[in-house]
Every structure is written in structure tokens, then in C-alpha cells.
Protein backbone atom coordinates (compact mmCIF):
# COMPACT_ATOMS: atom_id res chain seq x y z
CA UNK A 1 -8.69 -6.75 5.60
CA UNK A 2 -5.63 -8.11 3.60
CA UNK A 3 -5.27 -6.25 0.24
CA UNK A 4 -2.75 -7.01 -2.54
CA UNK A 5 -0.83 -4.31 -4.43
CA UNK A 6 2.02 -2.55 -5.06
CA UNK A 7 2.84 0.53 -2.92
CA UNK A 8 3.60 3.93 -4.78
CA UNK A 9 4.84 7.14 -4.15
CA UNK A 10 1.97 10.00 -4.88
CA UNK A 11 3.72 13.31 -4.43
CA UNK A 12 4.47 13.51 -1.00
CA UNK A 13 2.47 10.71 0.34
CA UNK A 14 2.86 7.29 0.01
CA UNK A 15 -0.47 5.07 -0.81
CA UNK A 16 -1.45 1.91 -1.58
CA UNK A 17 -2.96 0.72 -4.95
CA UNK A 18 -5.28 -2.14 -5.36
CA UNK A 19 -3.95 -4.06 -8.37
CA UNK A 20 -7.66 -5.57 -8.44
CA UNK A 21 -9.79 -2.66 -8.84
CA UNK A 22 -7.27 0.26 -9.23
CA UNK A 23 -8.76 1.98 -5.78
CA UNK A 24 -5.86 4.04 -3.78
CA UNK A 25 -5.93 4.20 -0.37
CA UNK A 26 -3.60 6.52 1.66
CA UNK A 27 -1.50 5.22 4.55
CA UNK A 28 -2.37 6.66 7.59
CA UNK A 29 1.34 5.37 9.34
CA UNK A 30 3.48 4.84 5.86
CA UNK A 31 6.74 4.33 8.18
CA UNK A 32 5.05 0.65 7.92
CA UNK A 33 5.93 0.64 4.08
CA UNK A 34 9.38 2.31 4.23
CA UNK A 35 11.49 0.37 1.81
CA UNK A 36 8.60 -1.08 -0.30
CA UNK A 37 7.60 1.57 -2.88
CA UNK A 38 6.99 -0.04 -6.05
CA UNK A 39 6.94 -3.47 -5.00
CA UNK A 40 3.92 -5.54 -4.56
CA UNK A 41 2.95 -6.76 -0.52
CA UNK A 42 0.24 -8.22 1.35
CA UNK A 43 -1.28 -6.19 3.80
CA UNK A 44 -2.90 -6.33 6.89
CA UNK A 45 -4.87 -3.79 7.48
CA UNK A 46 -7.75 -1.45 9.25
CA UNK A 47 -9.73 -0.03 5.92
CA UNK A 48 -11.58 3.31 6.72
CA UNK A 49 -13.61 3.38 3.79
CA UNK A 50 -15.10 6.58 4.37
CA UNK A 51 -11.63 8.81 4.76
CA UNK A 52 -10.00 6.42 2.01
CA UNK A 53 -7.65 5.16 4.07
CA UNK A 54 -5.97 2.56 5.69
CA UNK A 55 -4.11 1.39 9.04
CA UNK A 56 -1.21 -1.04 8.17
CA UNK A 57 -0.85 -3.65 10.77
CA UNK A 58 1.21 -5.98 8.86
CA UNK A 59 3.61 -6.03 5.90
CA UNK A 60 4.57 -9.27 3.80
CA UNK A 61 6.73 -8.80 0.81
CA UNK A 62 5.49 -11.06 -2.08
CA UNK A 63 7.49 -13.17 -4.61
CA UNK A 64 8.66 -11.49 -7.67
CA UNK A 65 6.12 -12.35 -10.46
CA UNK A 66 7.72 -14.38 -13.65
């Protein structure tokens, strides 16, 4: 599933918020989004929907929005 949102900090784990719906998911491997807090990506990723979390396969930064 490819998701598009800005990752954020949330206190000592990283997650990923769906600018769509508002849903956060927590990053099962964040080393995936090291460098990308704040920004908005597309993901690739495995969605386990019933631990709320996700698998990142794939990170691609987006363009700035203007």
C-alpha cells in the first residue's frame, strides 16, 4: 500500500500520519525514515491494520508544495 503523509516525531517513536484521513500508523523499522521527520513522502509499505502499523519498504521524498 503506498500512503502519502508527512512523517512526525511522537515522543519517542516516530509514525506516520495520513494527511487524508488523519490515521497514525507506527513504524515498525523507522531507520527507513531517518532524515524525513516533518516532511511529506510516499511510501511503500506492508499495512498491519490490526497492530496499527506499518512495514516501510520504500521511501520517496515528495516535491515541496507551493
Amino acid at each position: 500500500m503506498t500512503l502519502k503523509a508527512p512523517s512526525k516525531p511522537k515522543a519517542t517513536k516516530l509514525c506516520f500520519v495520513n494527511d487524508k484521513d488523519g490515521k497514525s500508523w507506527d513504524v515498525m523499522n523507522p531507520e527507513e525514515l531517518k532524515g524525513h521527520d516533518g516532511h511529506h513522502v510516499q511510501l511503500s509499505a506492508h499495512v498491519y491494520a490490526d497492530k496499527n502499523s506499518i512495514h516501510i519498504m520504500s521511501v520517496k521524498m515528495l516535491k515541496a508544495d507551493r
